[in-house]
PDB file of N, CA and C in Angstrom:
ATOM      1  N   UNK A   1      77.218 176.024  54.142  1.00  0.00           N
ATOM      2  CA  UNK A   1      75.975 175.679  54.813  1.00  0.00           C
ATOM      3  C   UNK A   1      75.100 174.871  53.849  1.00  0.00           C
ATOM      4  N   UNK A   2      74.000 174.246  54.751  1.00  0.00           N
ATOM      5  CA  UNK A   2      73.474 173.378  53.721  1.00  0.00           C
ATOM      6  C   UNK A   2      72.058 174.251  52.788  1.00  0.00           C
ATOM      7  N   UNK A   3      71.247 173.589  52.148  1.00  0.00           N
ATOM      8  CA  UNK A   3      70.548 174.439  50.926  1.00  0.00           C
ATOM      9  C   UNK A   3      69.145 174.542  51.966  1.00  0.00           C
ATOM     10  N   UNK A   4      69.226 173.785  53.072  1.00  0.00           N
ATOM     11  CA  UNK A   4      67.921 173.641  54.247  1.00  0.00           C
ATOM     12  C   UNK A   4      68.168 175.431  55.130  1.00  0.00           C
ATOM     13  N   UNK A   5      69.733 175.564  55.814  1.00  0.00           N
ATOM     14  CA  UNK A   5      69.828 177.014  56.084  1.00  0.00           C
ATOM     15  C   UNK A   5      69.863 177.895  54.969  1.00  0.00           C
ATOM     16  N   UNK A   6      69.988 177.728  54.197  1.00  0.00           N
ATOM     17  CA  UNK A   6      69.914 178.721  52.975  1.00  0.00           C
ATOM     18  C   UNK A   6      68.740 179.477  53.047  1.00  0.00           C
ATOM     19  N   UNK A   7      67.630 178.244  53.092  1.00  0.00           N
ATOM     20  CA  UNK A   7      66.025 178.460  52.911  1.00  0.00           C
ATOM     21  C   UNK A   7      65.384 179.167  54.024  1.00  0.00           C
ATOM     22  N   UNK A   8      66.095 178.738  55.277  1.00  0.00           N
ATOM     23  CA  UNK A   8      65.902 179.405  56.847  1.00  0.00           C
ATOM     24  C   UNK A   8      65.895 180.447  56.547  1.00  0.00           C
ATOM     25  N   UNK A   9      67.345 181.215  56.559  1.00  0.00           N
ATOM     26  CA  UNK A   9      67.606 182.276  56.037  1.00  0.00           C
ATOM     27  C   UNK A   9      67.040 183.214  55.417  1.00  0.00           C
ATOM     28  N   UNK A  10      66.572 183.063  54.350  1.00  0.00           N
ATOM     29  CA  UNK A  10      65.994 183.549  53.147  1.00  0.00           C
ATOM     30  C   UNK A  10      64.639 184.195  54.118  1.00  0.00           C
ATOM     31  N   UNK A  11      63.684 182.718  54.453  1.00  0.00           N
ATOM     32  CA  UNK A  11      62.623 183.139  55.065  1.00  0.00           C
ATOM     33  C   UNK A  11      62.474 183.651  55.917  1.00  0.00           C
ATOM     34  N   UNK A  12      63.604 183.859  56.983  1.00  0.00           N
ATOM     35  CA  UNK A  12      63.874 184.831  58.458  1.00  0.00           C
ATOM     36  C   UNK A  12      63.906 185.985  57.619  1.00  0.00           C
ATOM     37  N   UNK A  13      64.795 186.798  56.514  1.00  0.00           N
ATOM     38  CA  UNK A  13      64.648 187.830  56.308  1.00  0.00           C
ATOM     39  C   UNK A  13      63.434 188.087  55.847  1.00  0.00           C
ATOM     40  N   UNK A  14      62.774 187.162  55.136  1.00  0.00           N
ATOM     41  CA  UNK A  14      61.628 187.754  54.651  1.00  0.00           C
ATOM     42  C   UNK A  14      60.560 188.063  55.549  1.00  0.00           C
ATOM     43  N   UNK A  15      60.706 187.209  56.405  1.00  0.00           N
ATOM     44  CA  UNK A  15      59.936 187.325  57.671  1.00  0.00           C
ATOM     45  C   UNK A  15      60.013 189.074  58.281  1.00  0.00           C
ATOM     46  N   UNK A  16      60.797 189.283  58.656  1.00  0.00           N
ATOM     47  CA  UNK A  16      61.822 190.613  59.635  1.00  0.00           C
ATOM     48  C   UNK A  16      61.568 191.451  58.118  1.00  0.00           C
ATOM     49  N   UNK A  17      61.750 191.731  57.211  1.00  0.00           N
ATOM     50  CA  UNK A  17      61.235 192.942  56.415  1.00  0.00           C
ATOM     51  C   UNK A  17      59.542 193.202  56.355  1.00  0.00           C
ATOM     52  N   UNK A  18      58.637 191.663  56.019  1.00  0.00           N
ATOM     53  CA  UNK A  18      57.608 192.219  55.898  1.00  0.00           C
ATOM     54  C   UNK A  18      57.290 192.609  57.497  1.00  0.00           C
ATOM     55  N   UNK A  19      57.748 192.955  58.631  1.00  0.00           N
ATOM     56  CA  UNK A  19      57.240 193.383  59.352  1.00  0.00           C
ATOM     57  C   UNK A  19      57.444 195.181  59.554  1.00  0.00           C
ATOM     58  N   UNK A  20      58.657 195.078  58.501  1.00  0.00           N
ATOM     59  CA  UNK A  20      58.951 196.475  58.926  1.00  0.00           C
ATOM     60  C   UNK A  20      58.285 196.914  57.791  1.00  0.00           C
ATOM     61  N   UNK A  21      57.597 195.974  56.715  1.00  0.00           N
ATOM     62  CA  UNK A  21      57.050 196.824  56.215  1.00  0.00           C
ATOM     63  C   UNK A  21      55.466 197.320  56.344  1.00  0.00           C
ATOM     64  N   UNK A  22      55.099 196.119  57.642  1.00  0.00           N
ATOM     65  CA  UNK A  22      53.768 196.802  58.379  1.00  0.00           C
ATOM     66  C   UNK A  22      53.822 197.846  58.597  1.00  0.00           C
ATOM     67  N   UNK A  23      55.377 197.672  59.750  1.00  0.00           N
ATOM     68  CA  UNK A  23      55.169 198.881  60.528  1.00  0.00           C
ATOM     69  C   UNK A  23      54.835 199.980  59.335  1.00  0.00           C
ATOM     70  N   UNK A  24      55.767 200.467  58.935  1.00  0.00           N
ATOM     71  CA  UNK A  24      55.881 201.794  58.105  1.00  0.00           C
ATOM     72  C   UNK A  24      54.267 202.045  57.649  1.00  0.00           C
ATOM     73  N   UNK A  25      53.568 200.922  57.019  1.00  0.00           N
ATOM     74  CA  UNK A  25      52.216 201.319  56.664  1.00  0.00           C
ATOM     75  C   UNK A  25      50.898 201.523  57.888  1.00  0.00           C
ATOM     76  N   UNK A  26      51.415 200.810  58.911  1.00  0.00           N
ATOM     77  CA  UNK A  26      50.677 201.579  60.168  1.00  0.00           C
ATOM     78  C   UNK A  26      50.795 203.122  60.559  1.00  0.00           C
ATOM     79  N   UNK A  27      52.322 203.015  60.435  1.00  0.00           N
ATOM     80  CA  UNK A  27      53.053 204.513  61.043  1.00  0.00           C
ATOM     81  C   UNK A  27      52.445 205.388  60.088  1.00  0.00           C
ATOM     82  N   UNK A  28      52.345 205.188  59.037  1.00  0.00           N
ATOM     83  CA  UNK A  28      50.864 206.012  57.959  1.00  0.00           C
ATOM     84  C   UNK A  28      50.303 206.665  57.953  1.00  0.00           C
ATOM     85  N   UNK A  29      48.939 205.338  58.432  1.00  0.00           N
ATOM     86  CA  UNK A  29      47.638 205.200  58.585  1.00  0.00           C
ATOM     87  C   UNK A  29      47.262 206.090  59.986  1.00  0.00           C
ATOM     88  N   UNK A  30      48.261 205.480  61.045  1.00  0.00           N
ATOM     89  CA  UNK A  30      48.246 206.406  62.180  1.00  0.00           C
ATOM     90  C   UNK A  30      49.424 206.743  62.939  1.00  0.00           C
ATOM     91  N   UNK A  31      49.704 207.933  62.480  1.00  0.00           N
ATOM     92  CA  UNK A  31      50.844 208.648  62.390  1.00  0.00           C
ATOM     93  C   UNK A  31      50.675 209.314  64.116  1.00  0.00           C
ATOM     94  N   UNK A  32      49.496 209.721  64.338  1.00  0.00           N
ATOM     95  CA  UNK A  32      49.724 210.197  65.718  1.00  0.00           C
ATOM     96  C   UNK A  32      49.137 209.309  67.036  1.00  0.00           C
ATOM     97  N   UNK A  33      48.861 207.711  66.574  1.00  0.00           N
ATOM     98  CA  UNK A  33      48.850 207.016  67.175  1.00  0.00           C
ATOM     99  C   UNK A  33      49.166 206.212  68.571  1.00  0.00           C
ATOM    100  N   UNK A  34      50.306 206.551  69.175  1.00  0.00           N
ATOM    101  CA  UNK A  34      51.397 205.719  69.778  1.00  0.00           C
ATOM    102  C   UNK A  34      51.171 204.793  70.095  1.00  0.00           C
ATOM    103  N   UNK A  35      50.105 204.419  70.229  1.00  0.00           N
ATOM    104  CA  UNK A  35      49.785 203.070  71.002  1.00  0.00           C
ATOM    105  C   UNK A  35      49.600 201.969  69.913  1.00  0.00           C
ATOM    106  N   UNK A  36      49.169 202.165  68.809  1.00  0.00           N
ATOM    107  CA  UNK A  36      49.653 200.735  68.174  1.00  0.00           C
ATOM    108  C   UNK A  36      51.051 201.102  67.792  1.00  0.00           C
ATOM    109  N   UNK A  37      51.708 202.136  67.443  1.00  0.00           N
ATOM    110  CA  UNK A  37      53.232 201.491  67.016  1.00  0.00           C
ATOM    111  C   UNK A  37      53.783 201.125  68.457  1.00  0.00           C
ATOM    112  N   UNK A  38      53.389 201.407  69.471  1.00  0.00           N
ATOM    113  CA  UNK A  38      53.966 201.022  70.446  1.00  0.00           C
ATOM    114  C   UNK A  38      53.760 199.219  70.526  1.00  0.00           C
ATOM    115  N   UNK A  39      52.969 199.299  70.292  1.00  0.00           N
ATOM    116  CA  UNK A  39      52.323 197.204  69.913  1.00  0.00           C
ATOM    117  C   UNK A  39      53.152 196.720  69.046  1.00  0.00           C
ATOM    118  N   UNK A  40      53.720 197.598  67.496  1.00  0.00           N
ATOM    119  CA  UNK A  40      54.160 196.754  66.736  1.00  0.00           C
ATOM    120  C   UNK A  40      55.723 196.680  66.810  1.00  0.00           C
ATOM    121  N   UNK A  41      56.162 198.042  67.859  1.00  0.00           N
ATOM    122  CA  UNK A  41      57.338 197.968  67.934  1.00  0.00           C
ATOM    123  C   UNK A  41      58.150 196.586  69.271  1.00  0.00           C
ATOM    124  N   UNK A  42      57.240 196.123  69.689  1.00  0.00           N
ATOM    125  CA  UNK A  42      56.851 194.955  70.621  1.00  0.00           C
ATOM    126  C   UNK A  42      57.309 194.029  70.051  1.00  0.00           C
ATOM    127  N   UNK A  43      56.255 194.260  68.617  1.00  0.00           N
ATOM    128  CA  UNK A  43      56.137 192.914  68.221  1.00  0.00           C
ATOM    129  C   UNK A  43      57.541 192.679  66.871  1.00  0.00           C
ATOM    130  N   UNK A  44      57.842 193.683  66.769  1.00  0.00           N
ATOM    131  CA  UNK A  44      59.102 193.397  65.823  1.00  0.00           C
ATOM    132  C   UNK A  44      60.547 193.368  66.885  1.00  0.00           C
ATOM    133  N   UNK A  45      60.330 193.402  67.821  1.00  0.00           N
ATOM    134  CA  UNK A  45      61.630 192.898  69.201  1.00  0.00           C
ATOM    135  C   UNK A  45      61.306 191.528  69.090  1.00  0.00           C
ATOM    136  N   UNK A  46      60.150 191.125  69.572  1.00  0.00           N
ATOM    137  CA  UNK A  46      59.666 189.643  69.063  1.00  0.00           C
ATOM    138  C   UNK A  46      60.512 188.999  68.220  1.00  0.00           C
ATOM    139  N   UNK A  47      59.847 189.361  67.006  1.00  0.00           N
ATOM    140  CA  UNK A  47      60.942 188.824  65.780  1.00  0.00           C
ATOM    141  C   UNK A  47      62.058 189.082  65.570  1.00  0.00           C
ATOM    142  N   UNK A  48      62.977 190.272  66.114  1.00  0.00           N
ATOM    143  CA  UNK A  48      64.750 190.107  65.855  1.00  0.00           C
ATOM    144  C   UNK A  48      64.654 188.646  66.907  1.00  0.00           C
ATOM    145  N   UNK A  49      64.263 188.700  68.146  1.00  0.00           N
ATOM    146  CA  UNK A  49      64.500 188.005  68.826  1.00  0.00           C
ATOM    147  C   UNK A  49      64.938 186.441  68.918  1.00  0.00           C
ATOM    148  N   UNK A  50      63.696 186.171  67.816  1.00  0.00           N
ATOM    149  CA  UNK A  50      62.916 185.148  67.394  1.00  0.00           C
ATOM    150  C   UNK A  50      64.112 184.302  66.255  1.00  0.00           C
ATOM    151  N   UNK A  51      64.446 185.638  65.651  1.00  0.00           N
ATOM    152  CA  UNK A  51      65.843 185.710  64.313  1.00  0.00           C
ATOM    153  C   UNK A  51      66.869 185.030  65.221  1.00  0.00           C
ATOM    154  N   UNK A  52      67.161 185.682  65.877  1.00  0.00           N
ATOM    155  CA  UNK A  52      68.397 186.068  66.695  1.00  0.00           C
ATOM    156  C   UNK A  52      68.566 184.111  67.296  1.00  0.00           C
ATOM    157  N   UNK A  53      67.555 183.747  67.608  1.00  0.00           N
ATOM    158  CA  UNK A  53      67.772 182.407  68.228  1.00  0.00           C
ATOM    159  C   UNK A  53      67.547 181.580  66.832  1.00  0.00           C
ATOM    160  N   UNK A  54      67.131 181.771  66.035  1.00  0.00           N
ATOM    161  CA  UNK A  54      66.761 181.388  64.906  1.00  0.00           C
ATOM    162  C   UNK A  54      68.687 180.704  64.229  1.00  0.00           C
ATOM    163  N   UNK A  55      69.156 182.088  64.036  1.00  0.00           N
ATOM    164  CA  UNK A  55      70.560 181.844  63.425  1.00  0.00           C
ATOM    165  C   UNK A  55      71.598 181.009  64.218  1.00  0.00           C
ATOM    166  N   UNK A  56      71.301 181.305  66.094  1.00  0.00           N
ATOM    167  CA  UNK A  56      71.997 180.619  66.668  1.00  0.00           C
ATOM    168  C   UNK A  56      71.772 178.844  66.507  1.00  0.00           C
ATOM    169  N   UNK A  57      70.914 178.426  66.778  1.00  0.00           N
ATOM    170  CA  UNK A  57      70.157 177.096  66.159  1.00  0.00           C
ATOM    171  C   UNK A  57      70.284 176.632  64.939  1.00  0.00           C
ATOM    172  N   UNK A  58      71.208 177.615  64.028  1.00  0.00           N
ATOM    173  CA  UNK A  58      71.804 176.534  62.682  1.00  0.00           C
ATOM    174  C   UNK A  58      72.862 176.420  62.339  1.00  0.00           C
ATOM    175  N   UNK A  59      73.774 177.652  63.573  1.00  0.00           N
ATOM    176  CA  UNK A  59      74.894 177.496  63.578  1.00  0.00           C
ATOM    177  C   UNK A  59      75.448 176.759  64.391  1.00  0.00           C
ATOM    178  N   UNK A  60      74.637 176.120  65.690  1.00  0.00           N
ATOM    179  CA  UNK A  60      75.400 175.151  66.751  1.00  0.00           C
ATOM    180  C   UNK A  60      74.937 173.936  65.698  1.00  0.00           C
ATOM    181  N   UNK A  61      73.567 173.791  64.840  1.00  0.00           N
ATOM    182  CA  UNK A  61      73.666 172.336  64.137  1.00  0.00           C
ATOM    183  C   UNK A  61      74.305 172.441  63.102  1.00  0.00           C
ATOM    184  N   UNK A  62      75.061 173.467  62.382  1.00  0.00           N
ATOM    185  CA  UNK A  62      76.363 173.253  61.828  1.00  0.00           C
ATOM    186  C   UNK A  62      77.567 172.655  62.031  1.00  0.00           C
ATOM    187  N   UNK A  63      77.541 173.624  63.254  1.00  0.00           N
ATOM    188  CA  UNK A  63      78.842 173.207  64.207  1.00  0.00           C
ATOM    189  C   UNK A  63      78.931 171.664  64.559  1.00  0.00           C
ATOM    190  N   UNK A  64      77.519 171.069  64.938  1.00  0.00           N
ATOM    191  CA  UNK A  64      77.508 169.755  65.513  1.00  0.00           C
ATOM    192  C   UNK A  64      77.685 168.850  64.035  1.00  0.00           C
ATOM    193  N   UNK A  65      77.131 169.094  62.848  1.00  0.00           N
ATOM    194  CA  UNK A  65      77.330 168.239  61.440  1.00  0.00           C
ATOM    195  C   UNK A  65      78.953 168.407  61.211  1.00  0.00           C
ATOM    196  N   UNK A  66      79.599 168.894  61.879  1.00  0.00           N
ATOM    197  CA  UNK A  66      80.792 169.053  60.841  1.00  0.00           C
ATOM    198  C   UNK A  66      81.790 167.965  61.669  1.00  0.00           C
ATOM    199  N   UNK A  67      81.366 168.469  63.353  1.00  0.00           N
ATOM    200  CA  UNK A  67      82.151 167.735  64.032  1.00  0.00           C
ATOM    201  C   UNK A  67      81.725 166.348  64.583  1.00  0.00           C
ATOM    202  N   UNK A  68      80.585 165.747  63.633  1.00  0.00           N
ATOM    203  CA  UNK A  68      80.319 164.736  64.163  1.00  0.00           C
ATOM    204  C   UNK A  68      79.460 164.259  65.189  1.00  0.00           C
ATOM    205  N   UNK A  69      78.941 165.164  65.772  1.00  0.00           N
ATOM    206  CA  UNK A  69      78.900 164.896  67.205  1.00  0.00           C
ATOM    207  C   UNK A  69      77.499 163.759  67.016  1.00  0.00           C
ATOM    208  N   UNK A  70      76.849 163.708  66.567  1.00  0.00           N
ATOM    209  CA  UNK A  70      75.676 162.689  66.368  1.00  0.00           C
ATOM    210  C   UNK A  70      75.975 161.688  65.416  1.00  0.00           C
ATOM    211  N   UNK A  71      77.026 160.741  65.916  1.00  0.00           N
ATOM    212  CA  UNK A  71      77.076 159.477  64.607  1.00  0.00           C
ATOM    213  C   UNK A  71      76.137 158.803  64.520  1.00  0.00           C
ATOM    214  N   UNK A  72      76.236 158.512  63.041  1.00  0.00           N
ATOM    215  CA  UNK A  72      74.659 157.892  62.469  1.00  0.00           C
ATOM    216  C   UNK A  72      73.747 158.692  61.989  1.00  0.00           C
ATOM    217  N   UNK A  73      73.627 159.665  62.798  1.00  0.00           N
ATOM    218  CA  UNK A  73      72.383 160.855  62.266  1.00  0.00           C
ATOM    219  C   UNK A  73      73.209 162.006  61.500  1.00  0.00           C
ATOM    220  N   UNK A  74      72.837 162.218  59.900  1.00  0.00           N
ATOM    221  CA  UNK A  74      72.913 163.102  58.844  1.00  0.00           C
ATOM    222  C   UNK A  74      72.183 163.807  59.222  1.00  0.00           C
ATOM    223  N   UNK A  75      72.821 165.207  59.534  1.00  0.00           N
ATOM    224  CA  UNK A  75      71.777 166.589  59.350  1.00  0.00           C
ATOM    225  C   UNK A  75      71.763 167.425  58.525  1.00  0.00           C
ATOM    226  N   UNK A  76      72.869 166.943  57.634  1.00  0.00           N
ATOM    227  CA  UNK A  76      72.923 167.476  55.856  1.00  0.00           C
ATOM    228  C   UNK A  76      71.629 167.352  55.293  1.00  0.00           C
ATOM    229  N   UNK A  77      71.372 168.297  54.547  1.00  0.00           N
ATOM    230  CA  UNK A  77      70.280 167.839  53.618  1.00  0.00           C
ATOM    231  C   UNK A  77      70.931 167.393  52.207  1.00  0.00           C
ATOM    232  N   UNK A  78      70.531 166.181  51.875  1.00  0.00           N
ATOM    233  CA  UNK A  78      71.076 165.552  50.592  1.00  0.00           C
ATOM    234  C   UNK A  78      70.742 166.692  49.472  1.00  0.00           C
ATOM    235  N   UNK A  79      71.842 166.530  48.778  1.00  0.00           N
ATOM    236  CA  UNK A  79      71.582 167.941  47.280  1.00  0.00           C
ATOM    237  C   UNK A  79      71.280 166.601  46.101  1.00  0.00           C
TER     238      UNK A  79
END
């Protein structure tokens, strides 16, 4: 893969941990809450989600750099 998904990557996980590491410090703060973890558990479906189309979208423009399918247009990132 190129050093552009590398960076995707990197930042999707970082993305998807610091949320779980809200959550946990909400789940805390208000432990007998439900209604905001019920919000944040929302909102971290959101983001696998978000991931989830995230990875698919660099693996079909993988798929499309390898096989060509756009001559003329480089979707490599030059190293």
């Amino acid at each position: 893969m190129s050093a552009l998904a590398d960076v995707l990557e990197i930042f999707s996980l970082f993305y998807l941990v610091s949320g779980f590491a809200v959550l946990e410090s909400l789940q805390r703060r208000f432990r007998r809450d439900l209604y905001h973890l019920g919000i944040l558990y929302e909102m971290l479906k959101g983001r696998a989600i978000l991931m989830f189309l995230l990875v698919v979208a660099l693996t079909v423009a993988n798929q499309l750099s390898q096989k060509k399918a756009f001559k003329g247009i480089d979707l490599k990132v030059l190293d």
